[in-house]
N, C-alpha and C. Protein backbone atom coordinates (compact mmCIF):
# COMPACT_ATOMS: atom_id res chain seq x y z
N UNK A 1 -12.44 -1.35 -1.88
CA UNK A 1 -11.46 -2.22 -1.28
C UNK A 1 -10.42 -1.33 -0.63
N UNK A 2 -9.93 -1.67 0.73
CA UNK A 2 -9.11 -0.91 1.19
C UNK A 2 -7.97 -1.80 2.19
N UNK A 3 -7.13 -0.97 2.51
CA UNK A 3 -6.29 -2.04 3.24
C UNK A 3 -5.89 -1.42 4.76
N UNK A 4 -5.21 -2.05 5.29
CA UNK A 4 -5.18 -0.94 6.73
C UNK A 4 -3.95 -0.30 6.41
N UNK A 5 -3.57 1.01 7.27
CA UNK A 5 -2.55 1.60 7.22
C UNK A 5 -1.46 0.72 7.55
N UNK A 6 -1.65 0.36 8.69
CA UNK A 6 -0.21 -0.09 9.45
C UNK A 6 0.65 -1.24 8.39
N UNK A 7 -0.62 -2.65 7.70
CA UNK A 7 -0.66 -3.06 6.69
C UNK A 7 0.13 -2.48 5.58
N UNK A 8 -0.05 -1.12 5.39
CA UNK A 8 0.59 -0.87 3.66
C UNK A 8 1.70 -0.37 4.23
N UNK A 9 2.00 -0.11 5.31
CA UNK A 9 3.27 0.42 5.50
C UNK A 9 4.41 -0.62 5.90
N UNK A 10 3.87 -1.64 6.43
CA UNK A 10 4.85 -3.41 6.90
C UNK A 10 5.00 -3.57 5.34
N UNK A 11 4.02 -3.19 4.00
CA UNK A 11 4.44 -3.85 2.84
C UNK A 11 5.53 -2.81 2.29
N UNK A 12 5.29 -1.56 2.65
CA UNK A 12 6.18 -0.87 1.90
C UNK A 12 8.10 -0.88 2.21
N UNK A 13 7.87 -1.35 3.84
CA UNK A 13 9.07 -1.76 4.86
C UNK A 13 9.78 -3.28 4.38
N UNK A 14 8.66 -3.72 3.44
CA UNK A 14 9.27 -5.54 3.27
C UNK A 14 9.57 -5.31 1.77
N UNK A 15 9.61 -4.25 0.90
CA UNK A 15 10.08 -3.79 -0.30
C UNK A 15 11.12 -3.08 -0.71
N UNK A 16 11.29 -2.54 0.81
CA UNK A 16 12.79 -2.16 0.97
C UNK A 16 12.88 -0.57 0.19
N UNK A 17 11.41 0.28 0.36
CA UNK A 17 11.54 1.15 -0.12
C UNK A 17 11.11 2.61 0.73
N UNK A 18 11.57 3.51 0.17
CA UNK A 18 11.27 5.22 0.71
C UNK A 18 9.73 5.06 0.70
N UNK A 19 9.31 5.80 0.95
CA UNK A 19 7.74 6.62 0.42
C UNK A 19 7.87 7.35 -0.84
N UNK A 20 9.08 7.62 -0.97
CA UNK A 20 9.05 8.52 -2.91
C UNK A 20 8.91 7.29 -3.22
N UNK A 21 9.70 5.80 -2.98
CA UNK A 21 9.98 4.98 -4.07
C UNK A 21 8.79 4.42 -4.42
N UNK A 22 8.09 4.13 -3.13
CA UNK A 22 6.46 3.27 -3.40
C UNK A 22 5.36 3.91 -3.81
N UNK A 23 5.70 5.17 -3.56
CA UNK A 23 4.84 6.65 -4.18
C UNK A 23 5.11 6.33 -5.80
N UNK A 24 6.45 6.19 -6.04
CA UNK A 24 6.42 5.85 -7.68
C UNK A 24 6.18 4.90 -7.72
N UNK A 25 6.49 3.88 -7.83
CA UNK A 25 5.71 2.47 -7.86
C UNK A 25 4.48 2.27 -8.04
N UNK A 26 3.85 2.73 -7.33
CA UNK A 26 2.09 2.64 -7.14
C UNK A 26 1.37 3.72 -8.22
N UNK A 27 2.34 4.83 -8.39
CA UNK A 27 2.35 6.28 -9.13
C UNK A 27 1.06 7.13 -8.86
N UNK A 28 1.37 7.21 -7.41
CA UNK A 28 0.28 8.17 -6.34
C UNK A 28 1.90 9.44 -6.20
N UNK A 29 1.28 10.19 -5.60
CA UNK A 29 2.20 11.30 -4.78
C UNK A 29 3.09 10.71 -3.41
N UNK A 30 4.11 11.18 -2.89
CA UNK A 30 5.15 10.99 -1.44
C UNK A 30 3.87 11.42 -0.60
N UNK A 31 3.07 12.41 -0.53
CA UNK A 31 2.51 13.08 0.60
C UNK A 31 0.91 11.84 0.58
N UNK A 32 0.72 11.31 -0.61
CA UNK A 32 -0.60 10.44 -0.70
C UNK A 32 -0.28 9.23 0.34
N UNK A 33 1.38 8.30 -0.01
CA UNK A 33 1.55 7.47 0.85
C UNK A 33 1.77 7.58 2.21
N UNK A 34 2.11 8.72 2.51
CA UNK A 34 2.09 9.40 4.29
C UNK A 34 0.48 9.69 4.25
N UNK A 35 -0.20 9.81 3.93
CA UNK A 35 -1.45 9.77 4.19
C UNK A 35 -2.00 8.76 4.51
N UNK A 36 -2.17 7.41 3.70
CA UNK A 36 -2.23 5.87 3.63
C UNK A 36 -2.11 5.67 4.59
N UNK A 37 -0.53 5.88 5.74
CA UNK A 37 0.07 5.00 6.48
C UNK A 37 -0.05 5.56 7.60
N UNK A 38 -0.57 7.15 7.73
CA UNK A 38 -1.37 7.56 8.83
C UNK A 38 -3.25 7.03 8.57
N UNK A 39 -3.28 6.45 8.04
CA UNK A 39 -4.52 6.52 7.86
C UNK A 39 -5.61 7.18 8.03
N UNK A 40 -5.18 8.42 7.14
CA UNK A 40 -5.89 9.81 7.00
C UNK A 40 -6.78 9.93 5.58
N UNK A 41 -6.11 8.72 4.94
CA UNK A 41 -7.25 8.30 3.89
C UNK A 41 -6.91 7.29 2.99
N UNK A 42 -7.36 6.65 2.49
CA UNK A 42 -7.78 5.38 1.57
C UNK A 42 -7.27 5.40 0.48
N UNK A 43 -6.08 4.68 -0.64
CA UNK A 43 -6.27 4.37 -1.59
C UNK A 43 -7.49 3.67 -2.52
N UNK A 44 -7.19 4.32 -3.56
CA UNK A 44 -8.33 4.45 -4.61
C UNK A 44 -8.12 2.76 -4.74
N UNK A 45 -9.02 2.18 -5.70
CA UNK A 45 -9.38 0.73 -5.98
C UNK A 45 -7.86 0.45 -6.66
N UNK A 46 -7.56 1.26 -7.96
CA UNK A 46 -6.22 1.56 -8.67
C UNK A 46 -5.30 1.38 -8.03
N UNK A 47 -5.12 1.96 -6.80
CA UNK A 47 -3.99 2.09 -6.38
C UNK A 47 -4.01 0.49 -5.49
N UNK A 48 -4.80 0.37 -4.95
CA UNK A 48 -4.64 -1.47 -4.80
C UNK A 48 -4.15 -2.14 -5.09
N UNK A 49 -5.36 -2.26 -6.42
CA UNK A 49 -4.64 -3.18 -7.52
C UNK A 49 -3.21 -2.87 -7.92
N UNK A 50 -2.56 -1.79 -7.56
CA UNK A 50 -0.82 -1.79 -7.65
C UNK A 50 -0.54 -2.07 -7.24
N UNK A 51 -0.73 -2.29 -5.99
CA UNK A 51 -0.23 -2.76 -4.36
C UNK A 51 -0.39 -4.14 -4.80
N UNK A 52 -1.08 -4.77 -5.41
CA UNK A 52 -1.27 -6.07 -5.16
C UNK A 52 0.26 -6.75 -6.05
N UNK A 53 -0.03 -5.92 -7.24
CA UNK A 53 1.44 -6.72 -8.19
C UNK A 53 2.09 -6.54 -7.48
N UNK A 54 2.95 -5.46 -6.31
CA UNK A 54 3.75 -5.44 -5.88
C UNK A 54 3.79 -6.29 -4.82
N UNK A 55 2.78 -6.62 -4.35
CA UNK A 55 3.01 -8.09 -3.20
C UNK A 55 3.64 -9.36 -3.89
N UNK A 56 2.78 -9.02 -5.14
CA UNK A 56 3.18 -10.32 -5.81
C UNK A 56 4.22 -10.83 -6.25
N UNK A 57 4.92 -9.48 -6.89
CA UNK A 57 6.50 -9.24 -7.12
C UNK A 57 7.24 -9.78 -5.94
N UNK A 58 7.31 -9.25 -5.06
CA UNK A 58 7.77 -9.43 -3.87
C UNK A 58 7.42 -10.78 -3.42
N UNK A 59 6.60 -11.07 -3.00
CA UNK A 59 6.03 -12.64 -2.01
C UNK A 59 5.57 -11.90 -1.07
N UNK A 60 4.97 -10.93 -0.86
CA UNK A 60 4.93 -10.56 0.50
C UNK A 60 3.46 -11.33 0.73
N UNK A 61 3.46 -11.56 2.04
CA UNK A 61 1.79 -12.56 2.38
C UNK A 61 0.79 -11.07 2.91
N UNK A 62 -0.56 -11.40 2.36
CA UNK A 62 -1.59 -10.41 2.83
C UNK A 62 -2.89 -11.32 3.47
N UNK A 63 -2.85 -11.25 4.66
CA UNK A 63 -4.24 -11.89 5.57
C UNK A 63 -5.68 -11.17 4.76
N UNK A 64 -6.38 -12.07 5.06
CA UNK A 64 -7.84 -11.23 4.71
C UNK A 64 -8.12 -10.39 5.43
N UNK A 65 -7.97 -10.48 6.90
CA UNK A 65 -8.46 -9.43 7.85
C UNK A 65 -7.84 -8.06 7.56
N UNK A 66 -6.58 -7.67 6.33
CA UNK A 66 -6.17 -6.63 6.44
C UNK A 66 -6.82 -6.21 5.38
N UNK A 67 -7.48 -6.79 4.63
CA UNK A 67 -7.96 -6.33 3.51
C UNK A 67 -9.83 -5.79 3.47
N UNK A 68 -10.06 -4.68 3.05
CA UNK A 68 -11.39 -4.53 3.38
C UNK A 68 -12.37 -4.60 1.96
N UNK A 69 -13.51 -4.89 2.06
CA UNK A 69 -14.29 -4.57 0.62
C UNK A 69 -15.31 -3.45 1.12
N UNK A 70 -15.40 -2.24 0.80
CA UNK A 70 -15.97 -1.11 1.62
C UNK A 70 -16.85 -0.94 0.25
């Protein structure tokens, strides 16, 4: 499962947070989420499923089309 870059980065912008902060949050590395949001590579399934509580926390809305099952 993967999500698009541009995607995790509108969520990380609607959380009102750094890249350290969502880097902790998710509890990946600062340089993993600049990776993500260049989309230079993929969060793990794990790290998703973090992403997801944190939508959930939040309200943030996620389309299907941003979401992939790879």
């Amino acid at each position: 499962m993967s999500i698009t870059a541009e995607k995790l980065k509108q969520i990380r912008l609607e959380c009102c947070m750094s890249q350290a902060e969502f880097a902790a949050a998710l509890g990946v590395t600062k340089p993993s989420i600049s990776y993500y949001e260049r989309g230079k590579r993929q969060p793990s399934f794990k790290t998703v499923r973090k992403l997801f509580a944190l939508v959930k926390k939040y309200g943030i809305k996620v389309k299907l089309p941003e979401i992939r099952i790879d």
